[in-house]
PDB file of N, CA and C in Angstrom:
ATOM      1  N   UNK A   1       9.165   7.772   6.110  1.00  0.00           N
ATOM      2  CA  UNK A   1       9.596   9.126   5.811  1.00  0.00           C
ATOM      3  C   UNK A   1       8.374   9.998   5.535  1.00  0.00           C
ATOM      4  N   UNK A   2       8.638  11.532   5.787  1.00  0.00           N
ATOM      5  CA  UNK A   2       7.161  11.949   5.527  1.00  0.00           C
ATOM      6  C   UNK A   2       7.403  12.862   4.012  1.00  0.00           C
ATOM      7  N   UNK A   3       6.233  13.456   4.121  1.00  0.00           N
ATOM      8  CA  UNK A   3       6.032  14.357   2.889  1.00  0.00           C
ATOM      9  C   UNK A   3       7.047  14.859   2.231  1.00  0.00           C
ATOM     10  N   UNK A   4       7.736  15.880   3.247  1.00  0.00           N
ATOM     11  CA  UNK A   4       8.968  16.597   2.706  1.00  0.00           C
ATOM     12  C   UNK A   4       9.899  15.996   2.006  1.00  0.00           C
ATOM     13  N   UNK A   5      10.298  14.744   2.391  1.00  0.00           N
ATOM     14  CA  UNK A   5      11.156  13.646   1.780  1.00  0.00           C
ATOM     15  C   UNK A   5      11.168  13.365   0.441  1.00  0.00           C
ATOM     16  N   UNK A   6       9.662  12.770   0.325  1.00  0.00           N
ATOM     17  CA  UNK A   6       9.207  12.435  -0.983  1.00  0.00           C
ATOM     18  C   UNK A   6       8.812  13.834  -2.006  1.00  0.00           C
ATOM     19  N   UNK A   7       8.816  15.014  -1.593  1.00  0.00           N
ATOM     20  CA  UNK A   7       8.622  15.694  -2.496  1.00  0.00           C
ATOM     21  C   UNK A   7      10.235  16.589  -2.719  1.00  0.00           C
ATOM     22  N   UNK A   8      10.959  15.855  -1.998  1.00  0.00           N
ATOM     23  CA  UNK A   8      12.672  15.888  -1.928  1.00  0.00           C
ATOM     24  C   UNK A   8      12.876  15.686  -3.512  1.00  0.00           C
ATOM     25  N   UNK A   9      12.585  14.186  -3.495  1.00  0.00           N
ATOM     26  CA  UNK A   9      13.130  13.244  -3.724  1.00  0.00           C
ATOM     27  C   UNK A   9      12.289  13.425  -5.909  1.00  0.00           C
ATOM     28  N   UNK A  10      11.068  13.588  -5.884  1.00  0.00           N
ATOM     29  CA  UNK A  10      10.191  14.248  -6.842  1.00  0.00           C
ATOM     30  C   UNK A  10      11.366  15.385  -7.678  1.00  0.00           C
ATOM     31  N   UNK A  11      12.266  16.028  -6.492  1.00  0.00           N
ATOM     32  CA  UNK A  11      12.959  17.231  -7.861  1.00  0.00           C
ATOM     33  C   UNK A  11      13.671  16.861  -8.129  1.00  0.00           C
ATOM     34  N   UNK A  12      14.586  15.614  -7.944  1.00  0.00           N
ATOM     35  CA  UNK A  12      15.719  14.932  -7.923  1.00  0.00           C
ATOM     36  C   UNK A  12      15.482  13.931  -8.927  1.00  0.00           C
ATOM     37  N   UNK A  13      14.393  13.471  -9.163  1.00  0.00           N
ATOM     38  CA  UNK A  13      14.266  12.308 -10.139  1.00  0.00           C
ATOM     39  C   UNK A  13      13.493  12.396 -11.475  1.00  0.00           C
ATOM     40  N   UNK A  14      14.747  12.126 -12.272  1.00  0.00           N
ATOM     41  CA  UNK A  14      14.467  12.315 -13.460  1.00  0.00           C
ATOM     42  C   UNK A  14      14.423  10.805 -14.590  1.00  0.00           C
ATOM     43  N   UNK A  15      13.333  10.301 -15.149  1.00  0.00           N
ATOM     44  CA  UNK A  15      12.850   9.181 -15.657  1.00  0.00           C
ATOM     45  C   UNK A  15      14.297   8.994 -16.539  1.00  0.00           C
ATOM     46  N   UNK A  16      14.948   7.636 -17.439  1.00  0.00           N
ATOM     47  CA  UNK A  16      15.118   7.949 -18.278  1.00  0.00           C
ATOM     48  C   UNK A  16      14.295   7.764 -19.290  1.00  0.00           C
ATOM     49  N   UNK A  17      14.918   8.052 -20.563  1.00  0.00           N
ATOM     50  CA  UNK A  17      14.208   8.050 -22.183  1.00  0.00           C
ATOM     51  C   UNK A  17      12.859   8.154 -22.316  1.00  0.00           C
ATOM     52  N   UNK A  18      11.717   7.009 -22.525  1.00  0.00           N
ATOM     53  CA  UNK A  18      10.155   7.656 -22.523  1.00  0.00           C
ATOM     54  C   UNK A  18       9.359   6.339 -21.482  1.00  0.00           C
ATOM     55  N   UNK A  19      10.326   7.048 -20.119  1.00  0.00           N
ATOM     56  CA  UNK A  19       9.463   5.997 -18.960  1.00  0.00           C
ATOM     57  C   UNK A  19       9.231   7.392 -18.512  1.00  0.00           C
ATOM     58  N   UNK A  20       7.859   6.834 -17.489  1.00  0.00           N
ATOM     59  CA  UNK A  20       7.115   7.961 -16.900  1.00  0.00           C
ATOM     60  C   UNK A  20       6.600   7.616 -15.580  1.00  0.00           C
ATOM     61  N   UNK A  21       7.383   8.232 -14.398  1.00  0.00           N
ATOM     62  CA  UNK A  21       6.525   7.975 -12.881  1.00  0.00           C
ATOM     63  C   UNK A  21       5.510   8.278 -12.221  1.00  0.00           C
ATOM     64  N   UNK A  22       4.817   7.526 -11.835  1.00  0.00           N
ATOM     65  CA  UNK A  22       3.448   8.152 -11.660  1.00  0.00           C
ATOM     66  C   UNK A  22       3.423   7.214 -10.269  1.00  0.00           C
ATOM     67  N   UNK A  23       2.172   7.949  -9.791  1.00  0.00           N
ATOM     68  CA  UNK A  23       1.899   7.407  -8.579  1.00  0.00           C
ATOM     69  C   UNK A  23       0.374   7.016  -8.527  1.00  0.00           C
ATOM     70  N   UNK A  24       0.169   5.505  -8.213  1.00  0.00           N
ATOM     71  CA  UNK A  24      -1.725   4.839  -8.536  1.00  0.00           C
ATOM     72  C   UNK A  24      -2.472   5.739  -7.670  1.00  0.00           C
ATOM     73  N   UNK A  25      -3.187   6.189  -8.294  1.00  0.00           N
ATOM     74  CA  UNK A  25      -4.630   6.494  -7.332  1.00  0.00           C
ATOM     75  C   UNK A  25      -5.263   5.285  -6.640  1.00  0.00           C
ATOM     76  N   UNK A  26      -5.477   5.692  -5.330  1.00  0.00           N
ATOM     77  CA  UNK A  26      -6.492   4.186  -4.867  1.00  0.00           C
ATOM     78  C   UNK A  26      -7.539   4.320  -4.641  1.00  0.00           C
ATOM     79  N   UNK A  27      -7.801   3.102  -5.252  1.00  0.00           N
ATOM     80  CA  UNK A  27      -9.302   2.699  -5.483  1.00  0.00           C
ATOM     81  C   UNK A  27     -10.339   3.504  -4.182  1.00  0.00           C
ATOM     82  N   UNK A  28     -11.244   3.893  -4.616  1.00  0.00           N
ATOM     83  CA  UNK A  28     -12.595   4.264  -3.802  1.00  0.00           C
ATOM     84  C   UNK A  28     -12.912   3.103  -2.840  1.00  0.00           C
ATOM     85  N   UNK A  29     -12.864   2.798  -1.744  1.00  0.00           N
ATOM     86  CA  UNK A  29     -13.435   1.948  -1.107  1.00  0.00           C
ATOM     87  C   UNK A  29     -14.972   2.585  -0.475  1.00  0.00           C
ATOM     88  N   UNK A  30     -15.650   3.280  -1.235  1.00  0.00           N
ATOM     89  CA  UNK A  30     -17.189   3.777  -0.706  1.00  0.00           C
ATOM     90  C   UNK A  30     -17.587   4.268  -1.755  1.00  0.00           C
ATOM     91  N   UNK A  31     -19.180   3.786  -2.393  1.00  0.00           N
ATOM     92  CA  UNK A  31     -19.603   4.306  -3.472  1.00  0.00           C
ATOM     93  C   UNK A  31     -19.757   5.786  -3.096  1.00  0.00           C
ATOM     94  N   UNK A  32     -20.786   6.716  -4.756  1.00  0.00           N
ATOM     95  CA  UNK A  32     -20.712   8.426  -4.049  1.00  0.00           C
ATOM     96  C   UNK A  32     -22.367   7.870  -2.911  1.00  0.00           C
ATOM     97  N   UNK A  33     -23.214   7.056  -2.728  1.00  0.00           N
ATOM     98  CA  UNK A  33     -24.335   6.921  -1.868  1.00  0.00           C
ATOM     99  C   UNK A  33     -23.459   6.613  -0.635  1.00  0.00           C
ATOM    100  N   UNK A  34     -22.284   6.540  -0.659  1.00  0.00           N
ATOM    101  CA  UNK A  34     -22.281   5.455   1.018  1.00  0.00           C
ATOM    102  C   UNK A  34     -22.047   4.205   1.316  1.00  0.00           C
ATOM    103  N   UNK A  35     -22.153   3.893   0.284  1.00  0.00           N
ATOM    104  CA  UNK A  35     -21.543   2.144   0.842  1.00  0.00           C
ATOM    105  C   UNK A  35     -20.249   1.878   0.861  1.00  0.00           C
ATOM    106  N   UNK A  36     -20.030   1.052   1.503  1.00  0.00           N
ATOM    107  CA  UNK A  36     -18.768   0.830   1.755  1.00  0.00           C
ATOM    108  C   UNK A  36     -18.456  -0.309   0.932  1.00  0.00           C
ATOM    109  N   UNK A  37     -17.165  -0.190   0.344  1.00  0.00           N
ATOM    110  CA  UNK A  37     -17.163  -1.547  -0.033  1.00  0.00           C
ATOM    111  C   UNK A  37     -16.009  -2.555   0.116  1.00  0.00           C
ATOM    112  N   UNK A  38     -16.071  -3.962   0.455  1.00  0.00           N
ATOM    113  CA  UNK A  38     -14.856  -4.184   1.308  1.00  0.00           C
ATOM    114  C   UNK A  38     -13.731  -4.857   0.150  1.00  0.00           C
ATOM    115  N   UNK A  39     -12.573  -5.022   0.955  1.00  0.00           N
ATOM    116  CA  UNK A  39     -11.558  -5.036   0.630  1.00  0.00           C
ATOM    117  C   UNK A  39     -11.506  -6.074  -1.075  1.00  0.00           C
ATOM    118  N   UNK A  40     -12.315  -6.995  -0.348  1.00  0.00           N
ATOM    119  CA  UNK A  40     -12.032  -8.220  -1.427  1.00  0.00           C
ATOM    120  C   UNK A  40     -12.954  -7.733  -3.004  1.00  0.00           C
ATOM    121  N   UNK A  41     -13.573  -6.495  -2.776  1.00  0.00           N
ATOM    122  CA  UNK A  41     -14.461  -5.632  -4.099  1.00  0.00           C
ATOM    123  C   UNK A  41     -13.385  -5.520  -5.646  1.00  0.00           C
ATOM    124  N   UNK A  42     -12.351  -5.151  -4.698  1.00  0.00           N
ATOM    125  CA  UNK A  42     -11.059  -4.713  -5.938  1.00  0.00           C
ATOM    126  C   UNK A  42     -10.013  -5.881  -5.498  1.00  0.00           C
ATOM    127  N   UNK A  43      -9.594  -6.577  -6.268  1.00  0.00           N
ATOM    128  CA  UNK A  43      -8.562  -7.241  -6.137  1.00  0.00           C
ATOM    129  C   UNK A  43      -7.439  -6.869  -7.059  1.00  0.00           C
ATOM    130  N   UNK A  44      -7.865  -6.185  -8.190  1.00  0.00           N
ATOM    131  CA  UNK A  44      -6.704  -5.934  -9.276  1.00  0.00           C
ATOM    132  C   UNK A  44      -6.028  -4.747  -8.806  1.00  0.00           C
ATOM    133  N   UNK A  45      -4.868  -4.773  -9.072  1.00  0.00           N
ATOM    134  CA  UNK A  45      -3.944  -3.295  -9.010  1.00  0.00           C
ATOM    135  C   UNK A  45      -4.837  -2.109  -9.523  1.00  0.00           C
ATOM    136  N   UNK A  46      -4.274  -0.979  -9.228  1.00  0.00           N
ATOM    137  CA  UNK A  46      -5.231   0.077  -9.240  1.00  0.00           C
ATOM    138  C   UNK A  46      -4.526   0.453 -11.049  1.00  0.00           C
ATOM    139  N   UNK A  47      -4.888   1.111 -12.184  1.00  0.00           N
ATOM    140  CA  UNK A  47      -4.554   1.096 -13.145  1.00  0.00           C
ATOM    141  C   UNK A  47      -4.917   2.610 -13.682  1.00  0.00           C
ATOM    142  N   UNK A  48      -4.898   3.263 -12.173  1.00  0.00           N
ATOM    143  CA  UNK A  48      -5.009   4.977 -12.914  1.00  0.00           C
ATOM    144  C   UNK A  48      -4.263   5.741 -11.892  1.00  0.00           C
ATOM    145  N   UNK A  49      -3.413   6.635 -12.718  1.00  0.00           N
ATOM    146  CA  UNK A  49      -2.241   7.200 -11.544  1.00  0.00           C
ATOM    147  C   UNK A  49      -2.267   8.700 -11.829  1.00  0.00           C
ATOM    148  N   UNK A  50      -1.475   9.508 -10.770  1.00  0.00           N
ATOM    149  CA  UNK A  50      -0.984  10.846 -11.961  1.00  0.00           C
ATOM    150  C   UNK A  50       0.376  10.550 -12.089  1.00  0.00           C
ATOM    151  N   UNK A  51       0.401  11.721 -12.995  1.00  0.00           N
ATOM    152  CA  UNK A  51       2.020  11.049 -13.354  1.00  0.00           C
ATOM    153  C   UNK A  51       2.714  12.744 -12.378  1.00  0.00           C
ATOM    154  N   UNK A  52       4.086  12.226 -11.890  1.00  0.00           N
ATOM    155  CA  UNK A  52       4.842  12.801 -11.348  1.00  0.00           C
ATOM    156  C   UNK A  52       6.058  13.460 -11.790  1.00  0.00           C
ATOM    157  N   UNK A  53       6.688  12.776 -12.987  1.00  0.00           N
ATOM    158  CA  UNK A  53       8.029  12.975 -13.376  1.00  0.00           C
ATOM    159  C   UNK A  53       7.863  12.456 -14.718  1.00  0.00           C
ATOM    160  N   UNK A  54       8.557  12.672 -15.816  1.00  0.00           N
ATOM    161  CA  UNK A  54       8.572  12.223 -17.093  1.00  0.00           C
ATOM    162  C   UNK A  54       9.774  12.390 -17.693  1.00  0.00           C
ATOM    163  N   UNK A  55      10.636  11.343 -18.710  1.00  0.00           N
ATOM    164  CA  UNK A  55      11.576  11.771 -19.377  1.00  0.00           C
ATOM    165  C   UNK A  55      11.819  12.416 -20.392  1.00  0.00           C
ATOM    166  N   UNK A  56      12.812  12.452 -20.936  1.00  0.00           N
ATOM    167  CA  UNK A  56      12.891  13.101 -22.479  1.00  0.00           C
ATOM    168  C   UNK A  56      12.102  12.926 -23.690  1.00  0.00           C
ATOM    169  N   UNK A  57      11.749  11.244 -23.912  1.00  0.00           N
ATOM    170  CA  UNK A  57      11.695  10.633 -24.698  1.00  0.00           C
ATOM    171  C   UNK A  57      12.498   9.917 -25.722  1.00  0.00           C
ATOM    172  N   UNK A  58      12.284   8.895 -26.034  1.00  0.00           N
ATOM    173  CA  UNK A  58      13.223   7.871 -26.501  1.00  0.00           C
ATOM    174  C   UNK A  58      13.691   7.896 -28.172  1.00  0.00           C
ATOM    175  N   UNK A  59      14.812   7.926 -28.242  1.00  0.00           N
ATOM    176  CA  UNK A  59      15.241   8.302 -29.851  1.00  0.00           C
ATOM    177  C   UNK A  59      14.582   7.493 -30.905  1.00  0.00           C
ATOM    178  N   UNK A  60      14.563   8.075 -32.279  1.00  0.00           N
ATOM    179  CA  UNK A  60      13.603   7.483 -33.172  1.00  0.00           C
ATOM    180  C   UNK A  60      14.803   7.098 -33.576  1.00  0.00           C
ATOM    181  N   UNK A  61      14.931   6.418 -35.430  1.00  0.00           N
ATOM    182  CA  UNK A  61      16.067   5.326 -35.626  1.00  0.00           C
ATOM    183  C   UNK A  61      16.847   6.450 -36.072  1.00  0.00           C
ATOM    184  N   UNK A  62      16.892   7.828 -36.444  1.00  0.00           N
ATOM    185  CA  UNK A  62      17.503   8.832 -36.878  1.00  0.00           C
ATOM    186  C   UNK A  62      18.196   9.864 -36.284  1.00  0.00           C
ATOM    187  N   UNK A  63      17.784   9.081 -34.783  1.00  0.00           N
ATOM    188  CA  UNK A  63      18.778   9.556 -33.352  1.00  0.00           C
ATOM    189  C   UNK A  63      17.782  11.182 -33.368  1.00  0.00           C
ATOM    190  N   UNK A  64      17.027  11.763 -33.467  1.00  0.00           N
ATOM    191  CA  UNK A  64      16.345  12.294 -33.302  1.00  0.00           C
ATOM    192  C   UNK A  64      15.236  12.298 -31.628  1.00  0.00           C
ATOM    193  N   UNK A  65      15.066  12.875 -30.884  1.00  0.00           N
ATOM    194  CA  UNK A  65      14.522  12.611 -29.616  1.00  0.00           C
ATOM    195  C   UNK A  65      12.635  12.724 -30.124  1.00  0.00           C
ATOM    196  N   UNK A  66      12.076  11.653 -29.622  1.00  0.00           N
ATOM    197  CA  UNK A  66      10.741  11.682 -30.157  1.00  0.00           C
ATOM    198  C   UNK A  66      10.081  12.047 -28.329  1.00  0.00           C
ATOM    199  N   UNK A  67       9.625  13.844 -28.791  1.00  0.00           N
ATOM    200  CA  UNK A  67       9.207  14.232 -27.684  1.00  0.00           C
ATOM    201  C   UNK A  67       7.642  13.292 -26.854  1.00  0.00           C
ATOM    202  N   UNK A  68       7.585  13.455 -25.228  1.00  0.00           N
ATOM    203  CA  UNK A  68       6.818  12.699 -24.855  1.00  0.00           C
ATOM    204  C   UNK A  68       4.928  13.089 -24.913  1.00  0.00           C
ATOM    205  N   UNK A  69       4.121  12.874 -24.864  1.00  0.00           N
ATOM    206  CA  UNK A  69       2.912  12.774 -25.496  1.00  0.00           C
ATOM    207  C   UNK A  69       2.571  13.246 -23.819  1.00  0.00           C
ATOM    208  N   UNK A  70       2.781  13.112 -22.702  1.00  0.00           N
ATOM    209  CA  UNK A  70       2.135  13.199 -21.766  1.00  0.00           C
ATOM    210  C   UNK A  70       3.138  13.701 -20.468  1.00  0.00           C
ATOM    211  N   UNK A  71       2.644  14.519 -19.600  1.00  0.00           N
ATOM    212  CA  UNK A  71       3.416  15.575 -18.927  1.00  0.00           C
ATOM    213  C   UNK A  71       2.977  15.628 -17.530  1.00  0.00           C
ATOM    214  N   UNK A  72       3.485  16.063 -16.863  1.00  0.00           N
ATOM    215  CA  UNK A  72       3.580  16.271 -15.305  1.00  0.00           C
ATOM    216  C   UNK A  72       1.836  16.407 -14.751  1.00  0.00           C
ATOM    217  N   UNK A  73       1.579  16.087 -13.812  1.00  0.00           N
ATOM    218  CA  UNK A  73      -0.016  16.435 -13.509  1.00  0.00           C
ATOM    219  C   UNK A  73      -0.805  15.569 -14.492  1.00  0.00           C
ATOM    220  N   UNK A  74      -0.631  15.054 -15.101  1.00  0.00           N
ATOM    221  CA  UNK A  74      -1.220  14.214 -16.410  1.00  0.00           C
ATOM    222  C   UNK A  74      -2.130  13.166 -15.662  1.00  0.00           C
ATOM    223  N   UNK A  75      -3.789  12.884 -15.330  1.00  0.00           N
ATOM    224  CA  UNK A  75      -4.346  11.364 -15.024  1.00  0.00           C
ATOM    225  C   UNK A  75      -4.304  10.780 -15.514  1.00  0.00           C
ATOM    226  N   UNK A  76      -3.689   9.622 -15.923  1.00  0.00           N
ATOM    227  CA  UNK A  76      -3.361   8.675 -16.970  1.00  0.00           C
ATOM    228  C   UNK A  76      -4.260   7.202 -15.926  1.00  0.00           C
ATOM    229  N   UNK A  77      -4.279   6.437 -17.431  1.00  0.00           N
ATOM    230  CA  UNK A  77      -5.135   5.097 -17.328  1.00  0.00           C
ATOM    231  C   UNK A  77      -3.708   4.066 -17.907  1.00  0.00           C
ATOM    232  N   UNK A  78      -3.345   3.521 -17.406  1.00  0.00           N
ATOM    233  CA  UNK A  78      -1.921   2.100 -17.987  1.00  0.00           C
ATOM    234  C   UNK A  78      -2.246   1.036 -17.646  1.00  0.00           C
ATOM    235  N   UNK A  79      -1.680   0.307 -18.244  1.00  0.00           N
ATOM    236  CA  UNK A  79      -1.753  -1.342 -18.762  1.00  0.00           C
ATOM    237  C   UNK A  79      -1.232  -1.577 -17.231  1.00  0.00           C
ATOM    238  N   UNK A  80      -1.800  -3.007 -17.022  1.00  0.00           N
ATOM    239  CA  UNK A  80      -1.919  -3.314 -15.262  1.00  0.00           C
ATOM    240  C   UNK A  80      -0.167  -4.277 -15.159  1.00  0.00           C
ATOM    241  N   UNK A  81       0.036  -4.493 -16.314  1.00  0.00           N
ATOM    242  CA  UNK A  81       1.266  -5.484 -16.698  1.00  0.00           C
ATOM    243  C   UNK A  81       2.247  -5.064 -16.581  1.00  0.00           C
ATOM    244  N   UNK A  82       2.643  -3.563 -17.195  1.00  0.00           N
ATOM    245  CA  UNK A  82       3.293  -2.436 -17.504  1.00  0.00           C
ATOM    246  C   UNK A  82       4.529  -1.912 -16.487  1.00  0.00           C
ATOM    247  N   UNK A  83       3.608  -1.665 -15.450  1.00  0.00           N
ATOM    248  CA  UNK A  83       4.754  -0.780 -14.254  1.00  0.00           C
ATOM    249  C   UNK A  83       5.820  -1.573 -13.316  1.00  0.00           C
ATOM    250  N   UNK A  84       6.898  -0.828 -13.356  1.00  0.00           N
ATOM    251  CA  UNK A  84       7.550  -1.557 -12.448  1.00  0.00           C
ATOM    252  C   UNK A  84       7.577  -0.806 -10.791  1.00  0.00           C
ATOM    253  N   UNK A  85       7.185  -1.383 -10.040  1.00  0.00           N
ATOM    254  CA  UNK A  85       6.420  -0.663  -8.505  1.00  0.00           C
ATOM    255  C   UNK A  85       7.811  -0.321  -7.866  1.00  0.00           C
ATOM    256  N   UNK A  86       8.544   0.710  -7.037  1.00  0.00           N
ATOM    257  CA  UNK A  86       9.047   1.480  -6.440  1.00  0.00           C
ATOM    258  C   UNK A  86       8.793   1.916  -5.090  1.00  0.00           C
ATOM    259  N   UNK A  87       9.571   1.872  -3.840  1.00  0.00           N
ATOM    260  CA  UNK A  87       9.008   2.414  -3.012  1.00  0.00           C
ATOM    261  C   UNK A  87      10.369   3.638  -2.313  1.00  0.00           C
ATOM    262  N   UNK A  88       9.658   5.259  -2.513  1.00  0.00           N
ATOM    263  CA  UNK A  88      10.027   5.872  -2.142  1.00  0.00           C
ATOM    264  C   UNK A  88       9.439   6.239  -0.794  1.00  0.00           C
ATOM    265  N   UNK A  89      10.776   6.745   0.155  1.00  0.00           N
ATOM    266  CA  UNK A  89      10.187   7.904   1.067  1.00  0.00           C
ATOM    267  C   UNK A  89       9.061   7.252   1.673  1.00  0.00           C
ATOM    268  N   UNK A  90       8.614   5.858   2.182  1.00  0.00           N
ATOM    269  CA  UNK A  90       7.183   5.336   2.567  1.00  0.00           C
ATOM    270  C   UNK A  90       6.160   5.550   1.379  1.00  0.00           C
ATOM    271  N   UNK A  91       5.778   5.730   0.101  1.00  0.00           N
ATOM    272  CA  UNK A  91       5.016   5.593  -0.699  1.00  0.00           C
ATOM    273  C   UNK A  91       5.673   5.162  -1.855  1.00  0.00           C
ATOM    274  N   UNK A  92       4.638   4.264  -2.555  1.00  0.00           N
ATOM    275  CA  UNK A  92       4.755   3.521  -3.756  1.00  0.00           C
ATOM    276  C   UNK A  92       4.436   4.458  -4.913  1.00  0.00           C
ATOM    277  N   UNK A  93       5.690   4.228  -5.901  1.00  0.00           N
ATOM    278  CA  UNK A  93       5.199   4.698  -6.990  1.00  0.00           C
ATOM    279  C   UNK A  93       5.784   4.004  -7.905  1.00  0.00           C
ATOM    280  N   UNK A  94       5.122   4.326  -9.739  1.00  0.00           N
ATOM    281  CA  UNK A  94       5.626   3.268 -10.715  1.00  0.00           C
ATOM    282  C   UNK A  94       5.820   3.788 -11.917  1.00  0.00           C
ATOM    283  N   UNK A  95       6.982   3.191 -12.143  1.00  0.00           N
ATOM    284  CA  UNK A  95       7.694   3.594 -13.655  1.00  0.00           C
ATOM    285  C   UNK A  95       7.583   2.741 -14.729  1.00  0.00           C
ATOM    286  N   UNK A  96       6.811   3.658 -15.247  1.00  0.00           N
ATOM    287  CA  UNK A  96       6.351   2.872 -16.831  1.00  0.00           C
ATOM    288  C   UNK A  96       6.550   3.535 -17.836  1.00  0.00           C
ATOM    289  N   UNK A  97       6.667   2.610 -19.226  1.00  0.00           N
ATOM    290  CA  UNK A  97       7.529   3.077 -20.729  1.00  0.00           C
ATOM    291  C   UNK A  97       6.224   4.091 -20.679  1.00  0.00           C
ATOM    292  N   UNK A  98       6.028   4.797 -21.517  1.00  0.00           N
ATOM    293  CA  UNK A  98       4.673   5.845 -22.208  1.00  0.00           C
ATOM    294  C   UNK A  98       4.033   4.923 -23.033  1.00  0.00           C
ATOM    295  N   UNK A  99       4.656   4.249 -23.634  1.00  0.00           N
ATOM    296  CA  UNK A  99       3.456   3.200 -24.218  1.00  0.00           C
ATOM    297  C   UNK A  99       2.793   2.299 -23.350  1.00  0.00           C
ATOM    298  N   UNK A 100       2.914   2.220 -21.790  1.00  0.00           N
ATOM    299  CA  UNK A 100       1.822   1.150 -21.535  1.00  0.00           C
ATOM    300  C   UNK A 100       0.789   2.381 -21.000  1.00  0.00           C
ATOM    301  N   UNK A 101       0.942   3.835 -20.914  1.00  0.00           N
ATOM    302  CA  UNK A 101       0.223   4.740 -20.479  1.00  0.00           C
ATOM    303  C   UNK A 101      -1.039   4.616 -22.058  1.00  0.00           C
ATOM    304  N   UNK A 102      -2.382   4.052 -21.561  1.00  0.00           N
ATOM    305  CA  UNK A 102      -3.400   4.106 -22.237  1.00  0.00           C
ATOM    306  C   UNK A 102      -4.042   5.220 -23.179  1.00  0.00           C
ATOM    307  N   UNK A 103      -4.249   6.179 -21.748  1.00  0.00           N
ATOM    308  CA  UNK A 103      -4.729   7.385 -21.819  1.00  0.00           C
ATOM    309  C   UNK A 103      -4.372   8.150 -20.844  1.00  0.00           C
ATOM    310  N   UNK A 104      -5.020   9.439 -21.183  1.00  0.00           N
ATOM    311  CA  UNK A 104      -4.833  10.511 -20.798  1.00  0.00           C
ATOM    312  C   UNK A 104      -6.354  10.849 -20.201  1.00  0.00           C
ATOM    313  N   UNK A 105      -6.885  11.434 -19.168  1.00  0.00           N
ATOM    314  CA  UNK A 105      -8.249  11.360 -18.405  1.00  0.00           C
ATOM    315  C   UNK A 105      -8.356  12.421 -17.960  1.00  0.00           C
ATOM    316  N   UNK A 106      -9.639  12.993 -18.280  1.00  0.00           N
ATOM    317  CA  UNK A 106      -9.847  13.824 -17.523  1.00  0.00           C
ATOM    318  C   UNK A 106     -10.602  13.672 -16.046  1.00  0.00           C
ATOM    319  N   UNK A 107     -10.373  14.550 -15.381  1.00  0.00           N
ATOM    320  CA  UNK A 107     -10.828  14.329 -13.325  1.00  0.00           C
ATOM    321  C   UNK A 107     -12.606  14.856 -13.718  1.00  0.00           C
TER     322      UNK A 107
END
């Protein structure tokens, strides 16, 4: 499916409670000099995404909504354990609680 699909599909989806979708950035395969570097360089999942969609956030014990810490456009760094992988529209993306989201990064 192409672009249009998936950015269909982006206004339509809404996380629940304090999971957050994001989509991995992939890895650099070329340093900034030029090298290339091959496949077998990175073997781990990529563990920095932006985030795409976010929920409400998840009730505290006083039924109170505990708003979310991190928001749309957000570069986030998450736990490699964390996401559960998704495939929309021909691209992968992954929904994770806000607590395995590390940080928050700046570009």
């Amino acid at each position: 499916m192409d672009d249009a699909h998936f950015q269909e599909f982006l206004k339509t989806v809404k996380p629940m409670g304090d999971r957050v979708l994001v989509e991995a950035e992939e890895e650099k395969t070329e340093t900034s000099f030029g090298l290339v570097l091959p496949d077998s360089a990175s073997k781990d999942r990529p563990q920095k995404g932006r985030v795409l969609a976010v929920g409400e956030g998840k009730r505290g014990k006083n039924g109170e909504r505990i708003p979310m810490t991190v928001k749309v456009g957000d570069m986030v760094l998450y736990s490699k354990y964390g996401p559960t992988e998704v495939k929309v529209a021909g691209r992968e993306v992954l929904f994770l609680e806000e607590a395995s989201v590390l940080a928050v990064i700046g570009e």
